[in-house]
N, C-alpha and C. Protein backbone atom coordinates (compact mmCIF):
# COMPACT_ATOMS: atom_id res chain seq x y z
N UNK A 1 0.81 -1.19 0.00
CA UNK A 1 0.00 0.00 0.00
C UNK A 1 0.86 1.27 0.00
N UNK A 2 1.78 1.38 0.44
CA UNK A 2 2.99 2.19 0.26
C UNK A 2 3.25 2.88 -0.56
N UNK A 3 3.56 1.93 -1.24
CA UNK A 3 3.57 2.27 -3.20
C UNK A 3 3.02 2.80 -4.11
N UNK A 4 1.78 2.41 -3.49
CA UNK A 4 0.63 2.83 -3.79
C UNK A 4 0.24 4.60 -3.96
N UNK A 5 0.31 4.80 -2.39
CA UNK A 5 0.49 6.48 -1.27
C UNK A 5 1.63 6.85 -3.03
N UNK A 6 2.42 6.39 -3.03
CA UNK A 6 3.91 7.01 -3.60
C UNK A 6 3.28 7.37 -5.07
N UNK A 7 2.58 6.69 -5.65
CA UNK A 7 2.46 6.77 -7.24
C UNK A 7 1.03 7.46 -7.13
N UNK A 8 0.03 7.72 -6.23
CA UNK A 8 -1.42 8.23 -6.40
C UNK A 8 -1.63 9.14 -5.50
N UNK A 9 -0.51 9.85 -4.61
CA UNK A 9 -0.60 11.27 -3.93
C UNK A 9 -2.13 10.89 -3.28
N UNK A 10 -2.85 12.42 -3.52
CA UNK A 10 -3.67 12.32 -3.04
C UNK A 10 -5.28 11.45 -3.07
N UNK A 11 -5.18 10.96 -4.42
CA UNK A 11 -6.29 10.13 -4.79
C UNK A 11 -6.30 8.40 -3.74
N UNK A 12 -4.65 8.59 -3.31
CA UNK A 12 -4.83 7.35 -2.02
C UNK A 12 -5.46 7.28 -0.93
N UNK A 13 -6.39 8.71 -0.55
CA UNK A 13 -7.10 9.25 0.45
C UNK A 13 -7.87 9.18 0.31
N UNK A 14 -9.07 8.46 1.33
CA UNK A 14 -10.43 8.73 1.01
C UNK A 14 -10.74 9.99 1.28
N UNK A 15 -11.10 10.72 0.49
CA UNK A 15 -12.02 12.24 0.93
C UNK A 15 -10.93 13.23 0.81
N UNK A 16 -9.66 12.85 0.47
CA UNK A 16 -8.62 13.72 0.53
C UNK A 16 -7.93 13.97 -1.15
N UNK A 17 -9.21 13.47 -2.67
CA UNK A 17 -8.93 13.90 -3.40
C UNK A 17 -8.61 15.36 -3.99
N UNK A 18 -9.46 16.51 -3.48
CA UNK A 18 -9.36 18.07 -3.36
C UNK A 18 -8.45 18.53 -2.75
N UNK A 19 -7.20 17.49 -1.98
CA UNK A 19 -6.26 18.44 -1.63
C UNK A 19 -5.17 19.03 -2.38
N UNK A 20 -4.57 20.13 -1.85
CA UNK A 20 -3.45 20.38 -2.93
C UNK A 20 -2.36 19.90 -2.96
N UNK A 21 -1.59 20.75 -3.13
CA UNK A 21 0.04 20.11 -3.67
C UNK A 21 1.13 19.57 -2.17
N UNK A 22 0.72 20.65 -1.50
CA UNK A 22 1.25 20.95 -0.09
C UNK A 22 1.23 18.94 0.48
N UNK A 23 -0.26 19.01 0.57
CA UNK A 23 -0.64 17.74 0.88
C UNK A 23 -0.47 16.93 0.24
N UNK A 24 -0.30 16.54 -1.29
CA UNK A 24 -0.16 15.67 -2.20
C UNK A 24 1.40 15.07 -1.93
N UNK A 25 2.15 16.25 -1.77
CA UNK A 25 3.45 15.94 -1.02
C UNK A 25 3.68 15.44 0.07
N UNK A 26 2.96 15.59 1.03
CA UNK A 26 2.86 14.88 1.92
C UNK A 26 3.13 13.82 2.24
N UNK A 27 1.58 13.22 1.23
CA UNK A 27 1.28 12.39 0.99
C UNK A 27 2.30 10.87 0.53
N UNK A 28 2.67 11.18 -0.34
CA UNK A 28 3.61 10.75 -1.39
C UNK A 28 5.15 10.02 -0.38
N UNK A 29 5.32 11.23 0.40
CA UNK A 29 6.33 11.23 1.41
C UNK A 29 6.39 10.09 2.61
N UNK A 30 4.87 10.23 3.30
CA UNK A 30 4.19 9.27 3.82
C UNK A 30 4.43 7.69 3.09
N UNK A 31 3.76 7.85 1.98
CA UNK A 31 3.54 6.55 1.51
C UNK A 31 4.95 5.53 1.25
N UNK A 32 6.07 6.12 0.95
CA UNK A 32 7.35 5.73 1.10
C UNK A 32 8.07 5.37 2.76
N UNK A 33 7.13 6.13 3.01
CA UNK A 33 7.71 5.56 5.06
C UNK A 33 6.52 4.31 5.39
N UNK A 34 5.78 5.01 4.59
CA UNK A 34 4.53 3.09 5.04
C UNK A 34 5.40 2.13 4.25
N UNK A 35 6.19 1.94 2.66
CA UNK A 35 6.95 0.95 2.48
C UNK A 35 7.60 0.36 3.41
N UNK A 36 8.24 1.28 4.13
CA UNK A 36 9.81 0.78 4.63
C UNK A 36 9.21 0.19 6.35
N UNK A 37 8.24 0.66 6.79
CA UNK A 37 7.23 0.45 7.85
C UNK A 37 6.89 -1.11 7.67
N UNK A 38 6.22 -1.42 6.49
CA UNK A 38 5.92 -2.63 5.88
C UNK A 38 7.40 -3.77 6.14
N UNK A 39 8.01 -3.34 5.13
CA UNK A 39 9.34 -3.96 4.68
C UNK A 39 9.92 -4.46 6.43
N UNK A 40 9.77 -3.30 7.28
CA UNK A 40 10.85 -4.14 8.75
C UNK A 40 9.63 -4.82 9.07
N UNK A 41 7.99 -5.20 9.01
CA UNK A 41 7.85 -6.22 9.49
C UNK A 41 8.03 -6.98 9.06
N UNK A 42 8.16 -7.22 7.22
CA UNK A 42 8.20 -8.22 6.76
C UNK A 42 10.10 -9.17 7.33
N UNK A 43 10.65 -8.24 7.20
CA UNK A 43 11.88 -8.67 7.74
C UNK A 43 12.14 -9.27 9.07
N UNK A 44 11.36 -8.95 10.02
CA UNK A 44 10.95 -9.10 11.45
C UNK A 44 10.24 -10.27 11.82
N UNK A 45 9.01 -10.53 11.18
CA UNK A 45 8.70 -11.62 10.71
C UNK A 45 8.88 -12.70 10.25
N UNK A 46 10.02 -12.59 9.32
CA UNK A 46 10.73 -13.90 8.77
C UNK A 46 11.67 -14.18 9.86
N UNK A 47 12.06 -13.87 10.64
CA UNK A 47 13.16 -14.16 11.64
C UNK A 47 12.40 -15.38 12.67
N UNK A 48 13.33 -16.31 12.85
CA UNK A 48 13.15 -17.06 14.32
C UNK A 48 14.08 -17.78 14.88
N UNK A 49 13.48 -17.59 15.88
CA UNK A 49 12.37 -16.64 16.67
C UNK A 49 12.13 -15.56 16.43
N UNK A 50 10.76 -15.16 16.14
CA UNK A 50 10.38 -13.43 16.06
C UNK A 50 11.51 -12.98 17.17
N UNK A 51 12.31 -11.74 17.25
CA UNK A 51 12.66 -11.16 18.06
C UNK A 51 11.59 -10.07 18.60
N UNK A 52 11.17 -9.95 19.63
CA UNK A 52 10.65 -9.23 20.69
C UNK A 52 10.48 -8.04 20.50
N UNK A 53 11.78 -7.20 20.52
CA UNK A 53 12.16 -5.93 20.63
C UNK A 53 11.75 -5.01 19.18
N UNK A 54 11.98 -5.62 17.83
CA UNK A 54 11.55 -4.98 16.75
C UNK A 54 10.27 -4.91 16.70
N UNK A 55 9.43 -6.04 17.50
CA UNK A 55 8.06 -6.18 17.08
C UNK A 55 7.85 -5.18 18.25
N UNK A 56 8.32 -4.29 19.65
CA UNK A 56 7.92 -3.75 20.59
C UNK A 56 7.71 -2.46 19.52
N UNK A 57 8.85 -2.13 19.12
CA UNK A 57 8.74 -0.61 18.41
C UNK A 57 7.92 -0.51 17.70
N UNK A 58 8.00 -1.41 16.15
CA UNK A 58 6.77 -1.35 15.56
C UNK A 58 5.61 -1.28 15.68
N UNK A 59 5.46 -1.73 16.86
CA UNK A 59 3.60 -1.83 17.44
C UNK A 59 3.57 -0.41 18.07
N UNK A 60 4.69 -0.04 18.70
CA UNK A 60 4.52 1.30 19.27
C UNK A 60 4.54 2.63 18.48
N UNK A 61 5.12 2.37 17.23
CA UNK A 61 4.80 3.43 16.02
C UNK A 61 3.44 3.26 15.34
N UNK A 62 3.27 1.95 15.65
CA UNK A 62 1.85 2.07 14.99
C UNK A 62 0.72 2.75 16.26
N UNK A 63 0.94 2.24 17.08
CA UNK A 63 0.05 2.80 18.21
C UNK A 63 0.31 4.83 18.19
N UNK A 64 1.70 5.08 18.08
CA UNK A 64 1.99 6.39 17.89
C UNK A 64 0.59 7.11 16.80
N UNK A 65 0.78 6.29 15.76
CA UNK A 65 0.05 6.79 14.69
C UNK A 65 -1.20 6.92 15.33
N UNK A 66 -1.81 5.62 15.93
CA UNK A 66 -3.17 5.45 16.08
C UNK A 66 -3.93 6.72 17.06
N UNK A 67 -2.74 7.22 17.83
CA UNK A 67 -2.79 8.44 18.89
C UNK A 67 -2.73 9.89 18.70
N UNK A 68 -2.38 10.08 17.28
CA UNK A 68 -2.08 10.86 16.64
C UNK A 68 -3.55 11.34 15.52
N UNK A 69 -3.94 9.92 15.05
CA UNK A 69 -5.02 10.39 14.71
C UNK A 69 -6.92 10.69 15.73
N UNK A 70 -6.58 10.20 17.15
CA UNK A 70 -7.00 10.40 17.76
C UNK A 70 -7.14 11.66 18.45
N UNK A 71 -5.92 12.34 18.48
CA UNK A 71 -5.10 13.51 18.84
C UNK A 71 -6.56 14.89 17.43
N UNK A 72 -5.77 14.25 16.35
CA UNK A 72 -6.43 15.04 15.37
C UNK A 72 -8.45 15.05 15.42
N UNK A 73 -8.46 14.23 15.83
CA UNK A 73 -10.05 14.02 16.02
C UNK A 73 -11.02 14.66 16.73
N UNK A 74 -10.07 14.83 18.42
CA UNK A 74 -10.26 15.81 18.81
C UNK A 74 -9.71 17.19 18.52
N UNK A 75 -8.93 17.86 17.82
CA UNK A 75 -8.84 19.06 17.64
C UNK A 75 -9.34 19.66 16.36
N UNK A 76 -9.08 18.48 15.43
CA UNK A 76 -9.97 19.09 14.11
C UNK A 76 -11.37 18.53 13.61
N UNK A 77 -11.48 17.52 14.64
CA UNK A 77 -13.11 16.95 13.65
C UNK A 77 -13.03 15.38 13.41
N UNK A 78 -14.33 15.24 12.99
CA UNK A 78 -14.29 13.92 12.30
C UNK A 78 -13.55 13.80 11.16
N UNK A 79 -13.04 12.99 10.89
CA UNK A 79 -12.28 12.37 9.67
C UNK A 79 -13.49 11.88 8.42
N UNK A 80 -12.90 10.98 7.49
CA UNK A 80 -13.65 10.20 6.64
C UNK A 80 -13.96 8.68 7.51
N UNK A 81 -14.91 8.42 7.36
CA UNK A 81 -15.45 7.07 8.14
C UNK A 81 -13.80 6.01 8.10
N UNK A 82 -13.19 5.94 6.63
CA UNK A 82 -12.15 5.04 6.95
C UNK A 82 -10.90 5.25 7.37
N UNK A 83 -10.98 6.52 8.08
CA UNK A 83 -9.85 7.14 8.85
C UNK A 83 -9.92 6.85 10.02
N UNK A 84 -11.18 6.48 10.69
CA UNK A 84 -11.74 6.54 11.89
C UNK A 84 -11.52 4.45 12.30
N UNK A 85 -11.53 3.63 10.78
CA UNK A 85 -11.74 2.66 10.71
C UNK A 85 -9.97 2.09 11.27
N UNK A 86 -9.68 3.17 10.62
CA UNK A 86 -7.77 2.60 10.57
C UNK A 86 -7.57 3.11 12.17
N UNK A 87 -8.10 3.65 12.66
CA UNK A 87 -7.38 4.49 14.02
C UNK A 87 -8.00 3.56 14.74
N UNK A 88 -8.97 2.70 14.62
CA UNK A 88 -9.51 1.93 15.54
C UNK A 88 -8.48 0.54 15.43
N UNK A 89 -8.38 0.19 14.22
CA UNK A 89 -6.97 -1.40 14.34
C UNK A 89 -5.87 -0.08 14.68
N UNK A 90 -5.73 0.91 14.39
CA UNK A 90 -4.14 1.57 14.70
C UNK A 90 -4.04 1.42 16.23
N UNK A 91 -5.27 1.62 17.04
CA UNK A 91 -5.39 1.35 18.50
C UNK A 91 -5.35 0.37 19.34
N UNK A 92 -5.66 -0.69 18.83
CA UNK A 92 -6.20 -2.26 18.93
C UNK A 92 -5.08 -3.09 18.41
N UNK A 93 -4.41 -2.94 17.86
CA UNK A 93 -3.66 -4.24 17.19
C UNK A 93 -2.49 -4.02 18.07
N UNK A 94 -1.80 -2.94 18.39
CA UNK A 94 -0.80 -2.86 18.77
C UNK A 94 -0.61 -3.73 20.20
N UNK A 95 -1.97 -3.47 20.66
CA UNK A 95 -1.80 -4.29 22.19
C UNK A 95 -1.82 -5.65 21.70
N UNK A 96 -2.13 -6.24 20.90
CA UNK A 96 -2.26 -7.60 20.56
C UNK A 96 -0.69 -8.03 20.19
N UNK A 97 0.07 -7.12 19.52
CA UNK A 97 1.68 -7.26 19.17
C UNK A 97 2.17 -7.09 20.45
N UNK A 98 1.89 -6.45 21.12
CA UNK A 98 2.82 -6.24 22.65
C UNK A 98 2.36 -7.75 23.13
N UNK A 99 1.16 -8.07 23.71
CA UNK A 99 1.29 -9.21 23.93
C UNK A 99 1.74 -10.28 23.53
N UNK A 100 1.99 -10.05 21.97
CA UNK A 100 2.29 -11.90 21.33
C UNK A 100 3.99 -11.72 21.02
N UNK A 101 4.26 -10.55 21.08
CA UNK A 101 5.63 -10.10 21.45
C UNK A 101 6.72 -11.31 21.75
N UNK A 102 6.64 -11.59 22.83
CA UNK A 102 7.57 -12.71 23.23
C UNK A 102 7.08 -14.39 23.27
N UNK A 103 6.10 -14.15 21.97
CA UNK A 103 5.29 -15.56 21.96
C UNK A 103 6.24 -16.79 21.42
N UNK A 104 6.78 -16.67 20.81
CA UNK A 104 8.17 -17.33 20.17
C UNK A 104 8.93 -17.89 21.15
N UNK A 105 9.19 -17.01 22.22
CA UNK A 105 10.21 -17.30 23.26
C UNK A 105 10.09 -17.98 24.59
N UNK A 106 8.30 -17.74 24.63
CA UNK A 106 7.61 -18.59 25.51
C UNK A 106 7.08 -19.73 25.11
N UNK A 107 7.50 -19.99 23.52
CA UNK A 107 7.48 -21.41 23.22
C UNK A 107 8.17 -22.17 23.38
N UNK A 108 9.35 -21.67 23.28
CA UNK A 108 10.70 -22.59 23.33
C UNK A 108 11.27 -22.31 22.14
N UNK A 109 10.75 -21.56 21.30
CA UNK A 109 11.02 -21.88 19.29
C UNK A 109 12.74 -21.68 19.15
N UNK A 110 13.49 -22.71 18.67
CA UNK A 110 14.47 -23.06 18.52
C UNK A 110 14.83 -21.34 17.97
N UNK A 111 16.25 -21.13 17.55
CA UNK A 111 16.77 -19.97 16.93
C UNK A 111 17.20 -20.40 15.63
N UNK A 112 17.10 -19.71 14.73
CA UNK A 112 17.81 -20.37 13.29
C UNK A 112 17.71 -19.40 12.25
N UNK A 113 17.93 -19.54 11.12
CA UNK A 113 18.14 -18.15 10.88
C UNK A 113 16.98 -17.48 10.15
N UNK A 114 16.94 -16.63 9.56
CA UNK A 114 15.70 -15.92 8.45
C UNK A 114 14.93 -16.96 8.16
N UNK A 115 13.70 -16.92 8.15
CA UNK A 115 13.13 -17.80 7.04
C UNK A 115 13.24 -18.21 6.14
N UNK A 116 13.19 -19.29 5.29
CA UNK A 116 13.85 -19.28 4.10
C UNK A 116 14.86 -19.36 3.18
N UNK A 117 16.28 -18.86 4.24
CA UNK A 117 17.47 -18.74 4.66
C UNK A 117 18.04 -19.64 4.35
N UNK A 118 19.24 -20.14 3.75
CA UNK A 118 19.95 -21.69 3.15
C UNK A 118 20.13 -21.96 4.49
N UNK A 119 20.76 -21.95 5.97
CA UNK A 119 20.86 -22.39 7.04
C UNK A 119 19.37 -23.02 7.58
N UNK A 120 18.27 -22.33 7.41
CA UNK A 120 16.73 -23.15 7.78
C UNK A 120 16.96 -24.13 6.25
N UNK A 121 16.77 -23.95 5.41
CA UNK A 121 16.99 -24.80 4.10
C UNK A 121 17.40 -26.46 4.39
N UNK A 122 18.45 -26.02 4.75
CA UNK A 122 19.32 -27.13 5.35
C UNK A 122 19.14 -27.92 6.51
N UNK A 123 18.50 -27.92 7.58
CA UNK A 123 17.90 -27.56 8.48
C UNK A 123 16.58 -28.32 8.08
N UNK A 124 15.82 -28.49 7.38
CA UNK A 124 15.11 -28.66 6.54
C UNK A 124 15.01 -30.01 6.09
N UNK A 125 16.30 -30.28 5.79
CA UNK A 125 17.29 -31.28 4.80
C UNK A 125 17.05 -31.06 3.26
N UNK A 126 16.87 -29.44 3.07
CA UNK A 126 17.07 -29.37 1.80
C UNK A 126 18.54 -28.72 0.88
C-alpha cells in the first residue's frame, strides 16, 4: 500500500482527493515511510524466533500513529469514516503485538536463521 500512497498522492485518500500540492506531497512522502514500515515487518517476521524488541517498536509506532489520529479528532473533527476505521486497528492491534511479542520465546522456538534462509533450508534437509 505504500507504493501505492507514492504513485497516487492524493487520490490514495479517502475524501482527501481536493487536496493540494502541499498535501499531495505529503502524501507521497508518507507513503514511502509506510513501504519501509511494511518492509521491517516483513523482515521481522521472517526471523526465528520473532525477536521481541523490533516487534515492541513497531507496534509502538503504529500505536503512535493510532494516537495521533486520535489527537487530530479531537482538535480538528471527524475524519472520513475510513480514517476513523484505521485508528480503531491503529489502536487495537498494537496491544495484541505487545502481547504476542515474546510468543516465540515462551514457546521454546528453537533460533535459526531468516526464514527461508539456506541455514533453515538445510535444516530442513534441503
Amino acid at each position: 500500500m505504500g507504493l501505492f500512497h507514492v504513485l497516487a498522492g492524493n487520490a490514495a485518500v479517502p475524501g482527501a482527493t481536493d487536496a493540494g500540492p502541499t498535501t499531495d506531497s505529503l502524501e507521497r512522502f508518507f507513503g514511502a515511510v509506510f513501504t519501509g514500515y511494511g518492509l521491517a515487518w516483513l523482515h521481522t517476521a521472517g526471523q526465528r524466533p520473532i525477536p521481541p524488541a523490533p516487534v515492541r517498536v513497531l507496534s509502538g509506532l503504529l500505536l503512535l500513529g493510532g494516537l495521533g489520529r486520535l489527537l487530530s479528532l479531537a482538535v480538528a473533527g471527524r475524519p472520513h469514516w475510513f480514517q476513523l476505521a484505521l485508528m480503531a486497528v491503529e489502536l487495537a492491534l498494537p496491544l495484541v503485538y505487545f502481547r504476542l511479542a515474546t510468543a516465540d520465546l515462551r514457546a521454546g522456538a528453537p533460533a535459526t536463521a531468516p526464514a527461508g534462509g539456506r541455514e533453515q533450508r538445510l535444516a530442513d534437509g534441503g
